[in-house]
Protein backbone atom coordinates (compact mmCIF):
# COMPACT_ATOMS: atom_id res chain seq x y z
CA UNK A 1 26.07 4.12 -0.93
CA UNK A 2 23.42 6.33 0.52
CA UNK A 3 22.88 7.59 3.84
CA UNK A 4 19.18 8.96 2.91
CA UNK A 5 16.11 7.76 3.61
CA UNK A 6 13.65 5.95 1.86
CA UNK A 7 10.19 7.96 1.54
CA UNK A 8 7.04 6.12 1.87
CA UNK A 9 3.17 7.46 1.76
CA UNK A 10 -0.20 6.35 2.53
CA UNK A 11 -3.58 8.06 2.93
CA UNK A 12 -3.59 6.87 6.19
CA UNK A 13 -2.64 3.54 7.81
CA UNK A 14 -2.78 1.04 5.51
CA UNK A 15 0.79 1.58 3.81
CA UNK A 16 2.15 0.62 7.53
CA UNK A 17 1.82 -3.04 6.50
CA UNK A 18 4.51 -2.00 3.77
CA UNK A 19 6.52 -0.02 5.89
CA UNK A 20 6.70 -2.78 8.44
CA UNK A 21 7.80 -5.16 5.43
CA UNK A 22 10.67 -2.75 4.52
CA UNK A 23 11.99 -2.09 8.42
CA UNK A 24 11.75 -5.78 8.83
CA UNK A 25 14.05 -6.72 5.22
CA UNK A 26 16.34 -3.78 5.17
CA UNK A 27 16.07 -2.97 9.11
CA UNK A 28 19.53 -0.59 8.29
CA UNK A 29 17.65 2.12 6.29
CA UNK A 30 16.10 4.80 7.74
CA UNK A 31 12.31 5.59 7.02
CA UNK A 32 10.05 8.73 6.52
CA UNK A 33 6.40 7.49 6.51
CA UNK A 34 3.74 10.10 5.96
CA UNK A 35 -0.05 9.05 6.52
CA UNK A 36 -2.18 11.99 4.96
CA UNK A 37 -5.39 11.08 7.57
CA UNK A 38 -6.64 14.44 6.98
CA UNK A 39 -7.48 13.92 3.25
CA UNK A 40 -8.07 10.37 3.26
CA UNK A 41 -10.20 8.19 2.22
CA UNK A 42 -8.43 8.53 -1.06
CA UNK A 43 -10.96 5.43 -2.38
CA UNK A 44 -13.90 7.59 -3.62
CA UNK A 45 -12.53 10.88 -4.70
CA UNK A 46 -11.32 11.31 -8.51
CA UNK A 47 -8.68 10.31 -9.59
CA UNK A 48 -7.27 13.92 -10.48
CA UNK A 49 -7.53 14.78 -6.85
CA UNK A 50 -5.68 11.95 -5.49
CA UNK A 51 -3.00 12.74 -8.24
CA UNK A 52 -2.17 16.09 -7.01
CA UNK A 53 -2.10 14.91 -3.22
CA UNK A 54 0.50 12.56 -4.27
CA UNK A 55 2.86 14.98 -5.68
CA UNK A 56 2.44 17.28 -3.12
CA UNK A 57 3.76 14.33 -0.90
CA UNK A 58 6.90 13.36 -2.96
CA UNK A 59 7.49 16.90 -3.00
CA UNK A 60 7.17 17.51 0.14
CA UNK A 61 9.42 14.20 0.57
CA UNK A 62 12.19 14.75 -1.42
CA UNK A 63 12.52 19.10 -0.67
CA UNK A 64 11.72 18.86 2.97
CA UNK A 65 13.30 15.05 3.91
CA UNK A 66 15.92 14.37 1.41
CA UNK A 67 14.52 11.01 1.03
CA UNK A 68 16.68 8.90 -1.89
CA UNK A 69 13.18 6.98 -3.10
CA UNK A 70 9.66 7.41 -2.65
CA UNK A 71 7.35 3.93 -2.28
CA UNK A 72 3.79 5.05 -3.26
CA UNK A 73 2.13 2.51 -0.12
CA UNK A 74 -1.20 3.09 -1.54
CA UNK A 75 -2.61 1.42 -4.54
CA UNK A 76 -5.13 4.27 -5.42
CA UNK A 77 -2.34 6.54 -5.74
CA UNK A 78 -0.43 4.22 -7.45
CA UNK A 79 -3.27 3.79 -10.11
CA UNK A 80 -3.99 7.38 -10.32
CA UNK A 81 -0.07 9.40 -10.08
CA UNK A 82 2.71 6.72 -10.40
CA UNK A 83 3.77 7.21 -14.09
CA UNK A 84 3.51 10.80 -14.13
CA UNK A 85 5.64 10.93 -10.83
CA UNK A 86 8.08 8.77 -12.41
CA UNK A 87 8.28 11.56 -15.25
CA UNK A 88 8.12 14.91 -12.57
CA UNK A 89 10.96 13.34 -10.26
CA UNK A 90 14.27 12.49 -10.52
CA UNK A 91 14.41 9.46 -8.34
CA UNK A 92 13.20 6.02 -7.51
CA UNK A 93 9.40 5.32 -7.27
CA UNK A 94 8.22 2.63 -6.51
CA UNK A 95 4.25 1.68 -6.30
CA UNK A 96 2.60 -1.24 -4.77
CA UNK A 97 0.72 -2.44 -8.08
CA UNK A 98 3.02 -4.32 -10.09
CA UNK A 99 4.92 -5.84 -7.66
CA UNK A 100 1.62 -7.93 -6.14
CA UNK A 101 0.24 -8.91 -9.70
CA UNK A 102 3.30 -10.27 -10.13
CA UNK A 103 2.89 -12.01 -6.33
CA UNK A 104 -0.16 -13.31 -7.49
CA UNK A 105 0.27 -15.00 -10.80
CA UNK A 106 3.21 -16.61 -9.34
CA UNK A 107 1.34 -18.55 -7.52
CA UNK A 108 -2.04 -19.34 -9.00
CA UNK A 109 -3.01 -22.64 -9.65
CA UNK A 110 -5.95 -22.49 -12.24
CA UNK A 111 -5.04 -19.35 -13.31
CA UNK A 112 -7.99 -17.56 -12.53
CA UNK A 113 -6.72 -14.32 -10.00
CA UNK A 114 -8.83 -12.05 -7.97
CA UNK A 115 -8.56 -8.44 -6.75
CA UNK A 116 -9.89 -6.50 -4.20
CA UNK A 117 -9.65 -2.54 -3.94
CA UNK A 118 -11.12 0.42 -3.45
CA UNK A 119 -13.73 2.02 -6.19
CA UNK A 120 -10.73 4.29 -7.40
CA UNK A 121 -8.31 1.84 -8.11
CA UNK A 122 -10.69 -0.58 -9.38
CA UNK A 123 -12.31 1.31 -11.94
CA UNK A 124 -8.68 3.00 -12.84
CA UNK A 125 -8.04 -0.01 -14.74
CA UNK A 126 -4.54 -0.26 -13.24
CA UNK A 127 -4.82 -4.09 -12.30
CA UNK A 128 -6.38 -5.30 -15.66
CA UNK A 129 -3.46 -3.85 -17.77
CA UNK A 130 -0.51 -4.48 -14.93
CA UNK A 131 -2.03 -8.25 -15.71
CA UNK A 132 -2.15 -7.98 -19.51
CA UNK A 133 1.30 -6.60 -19.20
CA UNK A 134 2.60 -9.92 -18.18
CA UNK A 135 1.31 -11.75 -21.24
CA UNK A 136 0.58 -14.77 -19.02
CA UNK A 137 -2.33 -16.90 -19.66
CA UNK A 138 -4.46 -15.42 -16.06
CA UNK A 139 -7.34 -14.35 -16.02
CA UNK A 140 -8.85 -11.05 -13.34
CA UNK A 141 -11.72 -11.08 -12.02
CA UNK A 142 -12.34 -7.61 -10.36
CA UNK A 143 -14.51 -6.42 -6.72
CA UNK A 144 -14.30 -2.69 -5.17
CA UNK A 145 -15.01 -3.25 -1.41
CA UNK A 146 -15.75 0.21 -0.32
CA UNK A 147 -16.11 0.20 3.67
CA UNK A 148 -12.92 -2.04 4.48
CA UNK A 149 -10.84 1.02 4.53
CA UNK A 150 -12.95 3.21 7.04
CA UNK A 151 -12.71 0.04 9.24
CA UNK A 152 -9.53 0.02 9.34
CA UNK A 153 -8.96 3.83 9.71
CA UNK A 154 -11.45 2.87 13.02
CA UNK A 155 -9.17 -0.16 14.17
CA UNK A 156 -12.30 -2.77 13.53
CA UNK A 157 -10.38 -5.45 12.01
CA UNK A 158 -12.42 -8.41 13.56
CA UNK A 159 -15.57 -6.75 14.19
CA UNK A 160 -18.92 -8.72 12.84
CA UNK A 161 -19.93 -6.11 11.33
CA UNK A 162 -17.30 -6.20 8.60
CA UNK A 163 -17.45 -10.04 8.75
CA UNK A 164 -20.86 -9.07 7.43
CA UNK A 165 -19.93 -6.54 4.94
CA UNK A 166 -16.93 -8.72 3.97
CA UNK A 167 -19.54 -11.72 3.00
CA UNK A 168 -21.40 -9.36 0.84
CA UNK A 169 -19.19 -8.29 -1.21
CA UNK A 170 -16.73 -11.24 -1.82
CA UNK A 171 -19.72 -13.24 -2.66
CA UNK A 172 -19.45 -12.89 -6.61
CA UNK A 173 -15.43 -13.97 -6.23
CA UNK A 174 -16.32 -17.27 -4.61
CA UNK A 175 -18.58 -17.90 -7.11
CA UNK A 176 -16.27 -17.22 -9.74
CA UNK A 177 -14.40 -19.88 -8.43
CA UNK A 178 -10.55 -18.04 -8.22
CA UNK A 179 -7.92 -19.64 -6.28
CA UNK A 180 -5.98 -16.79 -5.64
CA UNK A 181 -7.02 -12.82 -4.18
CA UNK A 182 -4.65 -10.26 -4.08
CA UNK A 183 -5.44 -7.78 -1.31
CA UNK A 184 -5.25 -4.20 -3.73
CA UNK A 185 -5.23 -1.74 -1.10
CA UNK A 186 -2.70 -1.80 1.58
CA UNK A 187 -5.35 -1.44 4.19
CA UNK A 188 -6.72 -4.73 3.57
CA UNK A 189 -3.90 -7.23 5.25
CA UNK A 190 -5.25 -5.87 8.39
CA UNK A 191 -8.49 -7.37 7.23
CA UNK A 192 -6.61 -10.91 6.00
CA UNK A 193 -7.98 -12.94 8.55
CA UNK A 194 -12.07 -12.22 8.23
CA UNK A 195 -10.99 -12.32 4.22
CA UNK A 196 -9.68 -15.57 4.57
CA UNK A 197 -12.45 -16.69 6.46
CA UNK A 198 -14.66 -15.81 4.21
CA UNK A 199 -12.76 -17.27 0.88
CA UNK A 200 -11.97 -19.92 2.70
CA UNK A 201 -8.88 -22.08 2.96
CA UNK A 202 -8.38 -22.60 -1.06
CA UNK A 203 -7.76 -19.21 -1.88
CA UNK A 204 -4.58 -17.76 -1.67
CA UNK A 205 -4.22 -14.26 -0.33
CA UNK A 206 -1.66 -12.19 -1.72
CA UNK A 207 -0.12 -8.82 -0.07
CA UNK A 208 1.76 -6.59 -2.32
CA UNK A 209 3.84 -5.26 0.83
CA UNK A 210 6.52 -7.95 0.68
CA UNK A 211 6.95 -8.02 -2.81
CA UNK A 212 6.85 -4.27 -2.80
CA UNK A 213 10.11 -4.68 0.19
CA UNK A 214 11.97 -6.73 -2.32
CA UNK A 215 11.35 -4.44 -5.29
CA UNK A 216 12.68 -1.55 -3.32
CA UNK A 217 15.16 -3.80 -2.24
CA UNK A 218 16.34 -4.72 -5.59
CA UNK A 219 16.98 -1.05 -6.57
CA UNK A 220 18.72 -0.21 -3.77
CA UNK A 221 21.27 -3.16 -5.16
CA UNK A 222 21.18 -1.90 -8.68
CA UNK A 223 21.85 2.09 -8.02
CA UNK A 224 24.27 1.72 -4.99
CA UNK A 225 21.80 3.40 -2.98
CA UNK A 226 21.94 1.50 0.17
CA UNK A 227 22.45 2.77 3.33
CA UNK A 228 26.40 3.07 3.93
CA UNK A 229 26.34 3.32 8.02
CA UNK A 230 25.62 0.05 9.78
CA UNK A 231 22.81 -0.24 12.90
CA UNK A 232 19.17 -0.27 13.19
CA UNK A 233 17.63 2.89 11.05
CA UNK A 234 15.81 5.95 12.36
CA UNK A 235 11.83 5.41 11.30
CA UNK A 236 10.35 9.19 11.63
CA UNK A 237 6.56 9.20 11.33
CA UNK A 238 4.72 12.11 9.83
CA UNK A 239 0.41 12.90 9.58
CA UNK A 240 -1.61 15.28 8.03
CA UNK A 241 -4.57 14.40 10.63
CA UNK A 242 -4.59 14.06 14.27
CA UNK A 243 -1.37 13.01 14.96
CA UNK A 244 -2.44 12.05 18.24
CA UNK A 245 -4.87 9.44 16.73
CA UNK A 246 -2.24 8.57 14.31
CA UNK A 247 -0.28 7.31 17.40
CA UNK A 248 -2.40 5.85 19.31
CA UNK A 249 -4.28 3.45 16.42
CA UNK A 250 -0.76 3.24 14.15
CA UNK A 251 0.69 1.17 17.47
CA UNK A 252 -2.41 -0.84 17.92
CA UNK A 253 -2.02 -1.67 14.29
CA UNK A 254 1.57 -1.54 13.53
CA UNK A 255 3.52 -1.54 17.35
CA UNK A 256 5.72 0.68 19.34
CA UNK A 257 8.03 1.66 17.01
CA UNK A 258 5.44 4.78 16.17
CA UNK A 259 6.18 6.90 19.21
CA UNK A 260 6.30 10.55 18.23
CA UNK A 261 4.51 11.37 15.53
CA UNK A 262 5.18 14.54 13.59
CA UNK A 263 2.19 17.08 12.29
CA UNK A 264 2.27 18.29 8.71
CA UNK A 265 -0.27 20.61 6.80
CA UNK A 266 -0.56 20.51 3.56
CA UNK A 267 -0.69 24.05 1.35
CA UNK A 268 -4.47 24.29 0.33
């Protein structure tokens, strides 16, 4: 058993809708989130870049907070720094990819599966072989829907103008006829309800942030490193930004549990 906590990063507020998945399934563990809202987008910048934020993060996780596992909450970093974390760290990592892929052809019906994501994590490639991996007889269809994330980041979940935006660019996916979209960025299940709108009632939407909860869940079983003490966990909330406006949008977005929120600069 391990008294530790779990890591978990974002580059901004979209991992939230995992962290909230893991408080509410294992609400015993303590929780380190850091948002890094003064690099992000991570979206449009290479995929290089967003590498080397995201082992400066686990670094700074594991040297500075002694967390036991790291949860990559963002599916650009996933795409782009995942494996070679996995090889540069000795502990648990755990991305958001697999886990909703997995989600999603679960519950298809024609087997024709959709994704949404930013430009980076689309154009990685990540979803197309975490989907070939499975050897399952689905088939992807693909859409990068850059904007959602900067409305988000602005708390305009329900505005018209990405009502708009949204019917733009999900056009080609209703056409294509899927019956099931998995929401690849963990931004985007603050958008679920103009997204479902949209689709319509057919399609299935898919999060990755339970499935992600019961992956990290899983592990915890497997190595013994659950939390030994018993009570509600200690959730410590860390930004690279403003961490007043990390406050004051995370509880719009997430709730009250974010109360002080602790600065962080990254070395340049």
């Amino acid at each position: 058993m391990d008294d530790r906590p779990i890591g978990v990063f974002d580059s901004g507020f979209g991992g939230l809708t995992v962290a909230r998945a893991l408080i509410d399934l294992l609400p015993d563990e303590d929780l380190v989130y850091v948002a890094d809202t003064g690099r992000y987008p991570y979206g449009p910048r290479a995929l290089d870049e967003v590498c080397g934020y995201a082992r400066q993060i686990t670094s700074m996780l594991i040297e500075q907070h002694g967390v036991k596992m790291v949860v990559v909450a963002c599916n650009t970093a996933s795409a782009a720094a995942l494996d070679l974390l996995r090889f540069e760290f000795d502990c648990p990592l755990v991305g958001v990819i697999e886990p909703g892929v997995r989600a999603a052809a679960s519950v298809t019906r024609n087997g024709h599966i959709a994704v949404i994501g930013t430009v980076g994590t689309v154009s990685s490639g990540a979803y197309q072989r975490a989907v070939a991996s499975l050897r399952r007889p689905v088939r992807l269809s693909c859409a990068a829907c850059p904007g959602f994330v900067e409305f988000v980041e602005r708390g305009e979940t329900d505005s018209e103008q990405v009502h708009v935006l949204a019917e733009r660019l999900l056009a080609p996916l209703r056409e294509a006829a899927v019956d099931t979209l998995l929401l690849g960025c963990t931004h985007y299940p603050f958008l679920a309800r103009t997204i479902g709108d949209v689709m319509g009632r057919e399609v299935v939407l898919v999060s990755s942030a339970d499935e992600t909860a019961f992956e990290v869940r899983a592990i915890l079983d497997e190595t013994g490193l659950g939390r030994r003490s018993a009570g509600k966990g200690v959730h410590r909330w860390v930004s690279s930004g403003d961490t007043e406006v990390f406050r004051a949008l995370g509880r719009r977005l997430f709730g009250p549990e974010i109360d002080e929120v602790e600065a962080w600069t990254p070395a340049t």
